[in-house]
Protein backbone atom coordinates (compact mmCIF):
# COMPACT_ATOMS: atom_id res chain seq x y z
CA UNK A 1 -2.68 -47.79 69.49
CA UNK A 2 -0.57 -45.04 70.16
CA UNK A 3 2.60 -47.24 70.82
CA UNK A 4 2.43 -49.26 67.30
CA UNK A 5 5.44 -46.77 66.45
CA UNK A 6 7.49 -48.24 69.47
CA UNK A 7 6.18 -51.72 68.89
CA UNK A 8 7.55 -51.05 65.02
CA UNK A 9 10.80 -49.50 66.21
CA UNK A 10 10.98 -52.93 68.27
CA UNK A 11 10.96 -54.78 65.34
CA UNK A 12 13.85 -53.10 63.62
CA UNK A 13 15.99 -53.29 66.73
CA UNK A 14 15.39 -56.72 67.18
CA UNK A 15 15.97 -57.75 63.64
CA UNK A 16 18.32 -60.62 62.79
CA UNK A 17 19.63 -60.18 59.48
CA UNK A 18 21.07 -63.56 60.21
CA UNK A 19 18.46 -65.87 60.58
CA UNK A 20 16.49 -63.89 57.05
CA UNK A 21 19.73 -64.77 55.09
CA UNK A 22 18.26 -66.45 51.54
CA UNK A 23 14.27 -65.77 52.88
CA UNK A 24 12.05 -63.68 50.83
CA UNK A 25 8.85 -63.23 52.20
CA UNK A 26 6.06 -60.89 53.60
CA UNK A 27 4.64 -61.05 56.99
CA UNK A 28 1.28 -58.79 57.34
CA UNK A 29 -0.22 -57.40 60.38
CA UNK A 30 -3.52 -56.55 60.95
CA UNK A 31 -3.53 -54.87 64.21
CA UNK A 32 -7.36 -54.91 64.92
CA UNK A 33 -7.51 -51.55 66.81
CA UNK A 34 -4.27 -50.02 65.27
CA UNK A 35 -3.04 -49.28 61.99
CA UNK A 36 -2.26 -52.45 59.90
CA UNK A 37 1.49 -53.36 58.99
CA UNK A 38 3.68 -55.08 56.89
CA UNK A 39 7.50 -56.53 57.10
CA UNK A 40 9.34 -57.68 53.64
CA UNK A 41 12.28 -59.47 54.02
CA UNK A 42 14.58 -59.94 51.63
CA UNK A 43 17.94 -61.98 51.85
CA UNK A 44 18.75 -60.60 55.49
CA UNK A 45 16.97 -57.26 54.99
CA UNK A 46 14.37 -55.55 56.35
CA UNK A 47 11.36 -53.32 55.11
CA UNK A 48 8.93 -52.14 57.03
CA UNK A 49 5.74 -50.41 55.39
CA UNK A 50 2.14 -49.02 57.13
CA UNK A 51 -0.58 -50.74 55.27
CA UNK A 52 -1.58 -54.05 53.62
CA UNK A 53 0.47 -56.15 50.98
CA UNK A 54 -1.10 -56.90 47.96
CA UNK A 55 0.00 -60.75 48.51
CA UNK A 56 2.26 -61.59 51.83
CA UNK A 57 3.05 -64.91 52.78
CA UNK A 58 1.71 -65.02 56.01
CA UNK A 59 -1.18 -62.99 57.46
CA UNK A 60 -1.49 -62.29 61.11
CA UNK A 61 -4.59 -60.74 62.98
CA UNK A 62 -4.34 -59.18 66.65
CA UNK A 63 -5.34 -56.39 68.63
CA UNK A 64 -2.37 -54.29 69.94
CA UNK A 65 -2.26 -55.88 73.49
CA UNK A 66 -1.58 -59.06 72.47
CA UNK A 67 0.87 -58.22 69.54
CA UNK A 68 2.72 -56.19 72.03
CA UNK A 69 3.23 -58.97 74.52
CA UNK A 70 4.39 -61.56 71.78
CA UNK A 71 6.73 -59.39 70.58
CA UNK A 72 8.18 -58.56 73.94
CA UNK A 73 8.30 -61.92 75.09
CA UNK A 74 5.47 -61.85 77.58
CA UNK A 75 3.43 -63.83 75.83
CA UNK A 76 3.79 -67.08 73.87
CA UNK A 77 3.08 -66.85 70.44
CA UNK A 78 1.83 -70.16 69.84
CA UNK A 79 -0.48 -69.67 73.62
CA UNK A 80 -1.76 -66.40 71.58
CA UNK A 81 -2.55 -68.95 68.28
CA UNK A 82 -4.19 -71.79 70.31
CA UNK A 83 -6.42 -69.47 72.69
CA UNK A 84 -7.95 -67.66 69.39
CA UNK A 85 -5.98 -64.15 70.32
CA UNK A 86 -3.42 -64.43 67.14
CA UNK A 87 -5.19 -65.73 64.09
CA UNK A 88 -2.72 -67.09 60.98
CA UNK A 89 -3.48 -67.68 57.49
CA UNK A 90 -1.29 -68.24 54.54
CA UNK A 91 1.97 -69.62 54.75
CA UNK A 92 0.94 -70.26 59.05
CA UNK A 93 4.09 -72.20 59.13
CA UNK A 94 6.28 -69.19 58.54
CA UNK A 95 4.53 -67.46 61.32
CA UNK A 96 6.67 -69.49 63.91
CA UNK A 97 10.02 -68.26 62.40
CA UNK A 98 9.38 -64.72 63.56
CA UNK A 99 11.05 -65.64 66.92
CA UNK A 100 14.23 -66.31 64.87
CA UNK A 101 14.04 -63.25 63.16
CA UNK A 102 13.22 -60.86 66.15
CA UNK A 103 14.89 -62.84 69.11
């Protein structure tokens, strides 16, 4: 996907340092035609790194389309989940604080 970089640079303007006060965790994306991603948070910061974690809390799995639309608000994340388009495993629970993080 030739926009993950915007879709990325999203992600760090969105960022509430806020709302990851006291969380340490890792949230992995793997972007099904685009390169795969990871976001470490650690007590209101934020790290973002190409690639896969060796052990992230919560693992995601998209194509670009319908990351892009979640993350812009177009589409409801949980709507993705249910429909089979956004695919959780790990820590799924900590999936549905990303809309706190990124509002």
């Amino acid at each position: 996907m030739s926009n993950t970089p915007s879709v990325i640079d999203t992600l760090k303007a969105r960022f509430d340092p806020q709302a990851a006060k006291g969380m340490n965790e890792t949230f992995q994306f793997l972007i099904s035609d685009a390169d795969d991603y990871y976001l470490q948070i650690e007590d209101g910061t934020l790290d973002i790194q190409q690639g896969e974690h060796d052990d992230p809390s919560v693992t995601l799995s998209t194509d670009s389309a319908t990351l892009k639309g979640v993350l812009k608000g177009e589409l409801n994340g949980m709507q993705a989940f249910m429909s089979g388009r956004l695919k959780a495993s790990g820590n799924v629970m900590l999936a549905t604080k990303l809309s706190q993080l990124f509002p």
